[in-house]
Protein backbone atom coordinates (compact mmCIF):
# COMPACT_ATOMS: atom_id res chain seq x y z
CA UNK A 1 94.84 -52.52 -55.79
CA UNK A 2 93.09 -51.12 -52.55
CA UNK A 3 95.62 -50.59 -49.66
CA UNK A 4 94.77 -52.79 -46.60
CA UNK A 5 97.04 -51.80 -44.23
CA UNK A 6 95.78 -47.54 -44.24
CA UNK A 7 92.31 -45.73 -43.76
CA UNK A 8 91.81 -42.82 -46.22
CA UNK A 9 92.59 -40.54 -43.32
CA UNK A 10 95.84 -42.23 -42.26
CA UNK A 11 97.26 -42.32 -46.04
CA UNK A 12 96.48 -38.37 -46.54
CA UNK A 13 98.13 -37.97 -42.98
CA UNK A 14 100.83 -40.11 -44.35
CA UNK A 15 101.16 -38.25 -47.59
CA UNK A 16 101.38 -35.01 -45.83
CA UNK A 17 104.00 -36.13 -44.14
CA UNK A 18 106.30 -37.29 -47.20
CA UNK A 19 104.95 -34.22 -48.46
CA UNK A 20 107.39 -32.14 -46.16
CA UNK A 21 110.00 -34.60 -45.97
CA UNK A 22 110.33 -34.74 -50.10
CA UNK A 23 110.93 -31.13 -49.84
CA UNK A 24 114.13 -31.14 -47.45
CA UNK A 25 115.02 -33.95 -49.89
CA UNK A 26 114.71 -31.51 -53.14
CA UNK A 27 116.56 -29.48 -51.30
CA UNK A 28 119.59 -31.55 -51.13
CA UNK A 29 119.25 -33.04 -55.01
CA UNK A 30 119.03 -29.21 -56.06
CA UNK A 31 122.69 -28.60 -53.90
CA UNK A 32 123.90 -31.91 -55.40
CA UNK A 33 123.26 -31.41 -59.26
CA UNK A 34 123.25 -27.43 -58.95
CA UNK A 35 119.76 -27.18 -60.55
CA UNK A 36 116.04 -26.47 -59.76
CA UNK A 37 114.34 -28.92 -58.62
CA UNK A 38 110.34 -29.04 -59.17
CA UNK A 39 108.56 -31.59 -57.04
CA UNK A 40 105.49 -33.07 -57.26
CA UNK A 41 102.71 -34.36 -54.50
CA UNK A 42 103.34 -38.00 -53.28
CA UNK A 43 101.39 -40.22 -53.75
CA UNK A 44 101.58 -43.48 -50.84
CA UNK A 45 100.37 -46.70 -51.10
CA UNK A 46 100.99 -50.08 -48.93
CA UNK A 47 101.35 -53.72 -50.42
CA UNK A 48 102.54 -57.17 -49.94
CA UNK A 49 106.17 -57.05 -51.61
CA UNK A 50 104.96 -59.62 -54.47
CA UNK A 51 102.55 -56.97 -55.29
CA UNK A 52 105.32 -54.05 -55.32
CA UNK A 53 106.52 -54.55 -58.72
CA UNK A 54 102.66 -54.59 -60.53
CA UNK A 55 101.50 -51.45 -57.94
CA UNK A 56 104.26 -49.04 -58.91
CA UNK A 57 103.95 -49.76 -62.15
CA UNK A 58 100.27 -48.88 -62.23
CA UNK A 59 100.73 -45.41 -59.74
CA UNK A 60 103.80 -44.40 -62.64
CA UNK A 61 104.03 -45.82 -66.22
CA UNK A 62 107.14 -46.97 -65.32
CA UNK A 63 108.65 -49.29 -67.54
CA UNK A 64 111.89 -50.50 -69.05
CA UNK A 65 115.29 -50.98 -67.20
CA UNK A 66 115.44 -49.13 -64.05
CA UNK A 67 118.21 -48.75 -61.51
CA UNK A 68 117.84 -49.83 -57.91
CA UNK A 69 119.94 -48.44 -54.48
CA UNK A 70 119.01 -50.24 -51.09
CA UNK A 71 120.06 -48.38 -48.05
CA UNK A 72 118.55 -50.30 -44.81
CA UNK A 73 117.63 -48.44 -41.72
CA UNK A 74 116.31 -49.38 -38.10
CA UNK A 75 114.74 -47.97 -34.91
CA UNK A 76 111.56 -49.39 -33.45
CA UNK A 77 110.52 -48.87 -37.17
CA UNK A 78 113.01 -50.39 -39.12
CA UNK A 79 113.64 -51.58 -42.72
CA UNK A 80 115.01 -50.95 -46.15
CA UNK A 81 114.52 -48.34 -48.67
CA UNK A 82 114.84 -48.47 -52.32
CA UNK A 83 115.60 -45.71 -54.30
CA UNK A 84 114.46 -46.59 -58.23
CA UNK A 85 114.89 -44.23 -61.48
CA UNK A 86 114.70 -45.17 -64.99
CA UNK A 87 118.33 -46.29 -66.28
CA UNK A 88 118.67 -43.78 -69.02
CA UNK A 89 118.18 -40.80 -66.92
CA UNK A 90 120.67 -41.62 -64.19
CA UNK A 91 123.04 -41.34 -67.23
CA UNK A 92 121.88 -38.24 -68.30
CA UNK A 93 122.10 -36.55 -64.55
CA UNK A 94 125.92 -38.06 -64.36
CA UNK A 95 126.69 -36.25 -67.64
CA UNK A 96 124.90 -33.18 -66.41
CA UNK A 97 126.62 -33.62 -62.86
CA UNK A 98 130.03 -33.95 -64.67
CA UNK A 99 129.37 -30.68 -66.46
CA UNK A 100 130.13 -29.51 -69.90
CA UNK A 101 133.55 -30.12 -69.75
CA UNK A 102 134.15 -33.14 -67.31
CA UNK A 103 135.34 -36.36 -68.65
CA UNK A 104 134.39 -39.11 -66.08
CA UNK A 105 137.26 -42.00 -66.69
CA UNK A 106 134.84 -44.19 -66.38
CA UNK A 107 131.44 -43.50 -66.86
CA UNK A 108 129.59 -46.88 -65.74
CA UNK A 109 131.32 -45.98 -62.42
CA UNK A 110 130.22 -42.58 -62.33
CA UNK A 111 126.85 -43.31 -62.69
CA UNK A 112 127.18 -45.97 -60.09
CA UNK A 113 128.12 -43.05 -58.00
CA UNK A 114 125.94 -40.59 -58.56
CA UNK A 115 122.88 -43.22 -57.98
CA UNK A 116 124.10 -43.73 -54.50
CA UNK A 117 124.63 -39.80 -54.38
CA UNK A 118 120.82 -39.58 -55.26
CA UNK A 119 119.80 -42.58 -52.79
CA UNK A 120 121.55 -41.03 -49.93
CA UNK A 121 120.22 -37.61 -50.10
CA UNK A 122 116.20 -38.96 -50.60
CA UNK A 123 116.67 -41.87 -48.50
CA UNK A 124 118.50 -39.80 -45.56
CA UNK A 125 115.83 -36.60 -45.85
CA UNK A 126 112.79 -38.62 -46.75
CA UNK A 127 113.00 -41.77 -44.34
CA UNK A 128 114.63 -39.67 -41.36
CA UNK A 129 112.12 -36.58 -42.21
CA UNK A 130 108.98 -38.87 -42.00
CA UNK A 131 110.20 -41.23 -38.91
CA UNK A 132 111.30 -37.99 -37.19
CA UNK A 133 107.11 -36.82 -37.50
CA UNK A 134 106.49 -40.15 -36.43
CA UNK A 135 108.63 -40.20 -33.06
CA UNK A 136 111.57 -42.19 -34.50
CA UNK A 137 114.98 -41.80 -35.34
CA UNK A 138 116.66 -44.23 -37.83
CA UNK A 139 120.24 -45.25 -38.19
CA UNK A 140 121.03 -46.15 -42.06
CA UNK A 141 123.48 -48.50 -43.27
CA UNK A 142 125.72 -47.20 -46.53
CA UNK A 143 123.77 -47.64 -49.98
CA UNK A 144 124.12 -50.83 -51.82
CA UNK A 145 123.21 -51.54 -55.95
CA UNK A 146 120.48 -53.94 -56.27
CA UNK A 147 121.65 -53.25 -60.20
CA UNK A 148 121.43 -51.08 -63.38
CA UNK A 149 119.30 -52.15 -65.90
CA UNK A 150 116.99 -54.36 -64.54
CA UNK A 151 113.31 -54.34 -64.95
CA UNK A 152 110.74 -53.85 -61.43
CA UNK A 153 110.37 -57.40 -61.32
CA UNK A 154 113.67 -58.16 -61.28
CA UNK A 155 114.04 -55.53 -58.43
CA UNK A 156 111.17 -57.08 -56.48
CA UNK A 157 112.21 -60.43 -56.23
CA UNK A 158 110.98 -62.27 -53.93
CA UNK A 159 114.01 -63.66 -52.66
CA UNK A 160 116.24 -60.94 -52.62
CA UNK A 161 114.06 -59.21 -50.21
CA UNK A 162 114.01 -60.02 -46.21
CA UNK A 163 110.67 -57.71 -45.70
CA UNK A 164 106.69 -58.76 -46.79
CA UNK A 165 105.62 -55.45 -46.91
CA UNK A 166 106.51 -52.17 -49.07
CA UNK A 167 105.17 -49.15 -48.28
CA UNK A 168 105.49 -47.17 -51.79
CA UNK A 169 105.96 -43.15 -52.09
CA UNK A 170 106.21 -42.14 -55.73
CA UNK A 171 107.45 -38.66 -56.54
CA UNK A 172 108.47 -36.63 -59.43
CA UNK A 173 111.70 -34.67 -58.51
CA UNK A 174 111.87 -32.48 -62.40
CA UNK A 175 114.60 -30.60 -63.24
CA UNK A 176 114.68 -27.58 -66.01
CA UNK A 177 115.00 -29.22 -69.05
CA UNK A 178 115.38 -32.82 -67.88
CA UNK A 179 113.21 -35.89 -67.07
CA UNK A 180 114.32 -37.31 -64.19
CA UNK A 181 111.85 -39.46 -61.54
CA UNK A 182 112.56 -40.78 -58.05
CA UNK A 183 110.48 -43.46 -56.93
CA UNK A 184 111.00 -44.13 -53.17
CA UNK A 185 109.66 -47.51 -51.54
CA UNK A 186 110.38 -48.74 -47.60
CA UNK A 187 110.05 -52.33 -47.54
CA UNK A 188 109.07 -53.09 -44.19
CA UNK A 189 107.53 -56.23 -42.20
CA UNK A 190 103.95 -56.19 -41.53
CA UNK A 191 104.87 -55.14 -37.44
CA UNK A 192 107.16 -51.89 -38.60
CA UNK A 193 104.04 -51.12 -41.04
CA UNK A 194 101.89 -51.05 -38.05
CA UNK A 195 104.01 -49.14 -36.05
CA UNK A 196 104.00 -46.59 -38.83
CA UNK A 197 99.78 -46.44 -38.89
CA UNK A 198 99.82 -46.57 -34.69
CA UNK A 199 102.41 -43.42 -34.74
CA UNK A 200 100.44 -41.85 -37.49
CA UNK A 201 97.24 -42.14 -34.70
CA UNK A 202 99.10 -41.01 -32.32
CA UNK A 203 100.08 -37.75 -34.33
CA UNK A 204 96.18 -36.79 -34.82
CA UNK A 205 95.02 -38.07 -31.75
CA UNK A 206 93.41 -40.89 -32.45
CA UNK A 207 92.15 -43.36 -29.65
């Protein structure tokens, strides 16, 4: 699926920029599990939101049930960002956030937790990080649960969504001995996505 919306030049500029904000982002999931975290180069594309589903499945294998945390966010750039990881490994992170000897009460809850732990650490670094490059500064609403396991499509439903865009960033976030992916996508109307490729010219002084 070719992206419409970014020259080759704007996307690497783009990518260099989530490139620095995934890092403050590590950062905080490192403080918040008390592990290592390895992190990979993102990768960015843009597509229409019925397209979202098929894309990031193609840019990541992923597959199976997934849960989904929505956090919105606005300034002259404004939107929502979803914060998606395979099912099974959010349960494996709570286990390995409750420690060896912790005994969560109740553990569907827990996870629950932790997810919006996850989404407000890589939405708050990423999304601020990036719009902060790009001359903006976003105020976020709290994280909500789109839902636990629940395939892409069911995440990218059409009518769920308010937005026609979704600017994907897929990154691996690995910790020592553990699978674990973050897969961060700002669903944005076609005018915020603009605004994004018109700061990003701005930044290396493009007419």
């Amino acid at each position: 699926m070719p992206d419409t919306f970014f020259t080759e030049t704007q996307r690497d500029a783009l990518q260099e920029i989530s490139n620095l904000a995934m890092g403050l982002a590590a950062k905080g999931l490192s403080e918040l599990l008390d592990a290592f975290i390895e992190l990979s180069v993102p990768r960015v594309r843009s597509v229409a939101i019925e397209e979202a589903a098929a894309a990031l499945r193609e840019m990541t294998g992923l597959d199976g049930v997934v849960t989904a945390v929505r956090q919105s966010f606005r300034s002259d750039i404004k939107g929502e960002a979803l914060i998606i990881c395979r099912s099974g490994e959010i349960a494996d992170l709570a286990l390995l956030a409750h420690g060896p000897d912790g005994q969560p009460p109740d553990e569907a809850m827990s996870e629950t937790e932790l997810a919006f732990d996850i989404a407000n650490v890589v939405t708050g670094a990423c999304v601020s990080s990036i719009l902060d490059q790009l001359g903006s500064s976003p105020v976020f609403s709290p994280p909500g649960l789109i839902g636990g396991k629940m395939s892409l499509d069911e995440v990218f439903q059409r009518e769920g969504l308010d937005w026609d865009m979704a600017l994907l960033i897929e990154v691996n976030f690995s910790l020592e001995d553990q699978n674990f992916r973050v897969h961060l996508v700002m669903l944005m109307a076609q005018q915020s996505i603009r605004k994004v490729r018109d700061a990003i010219d701005a930044l290396l002084g493009e007419p």
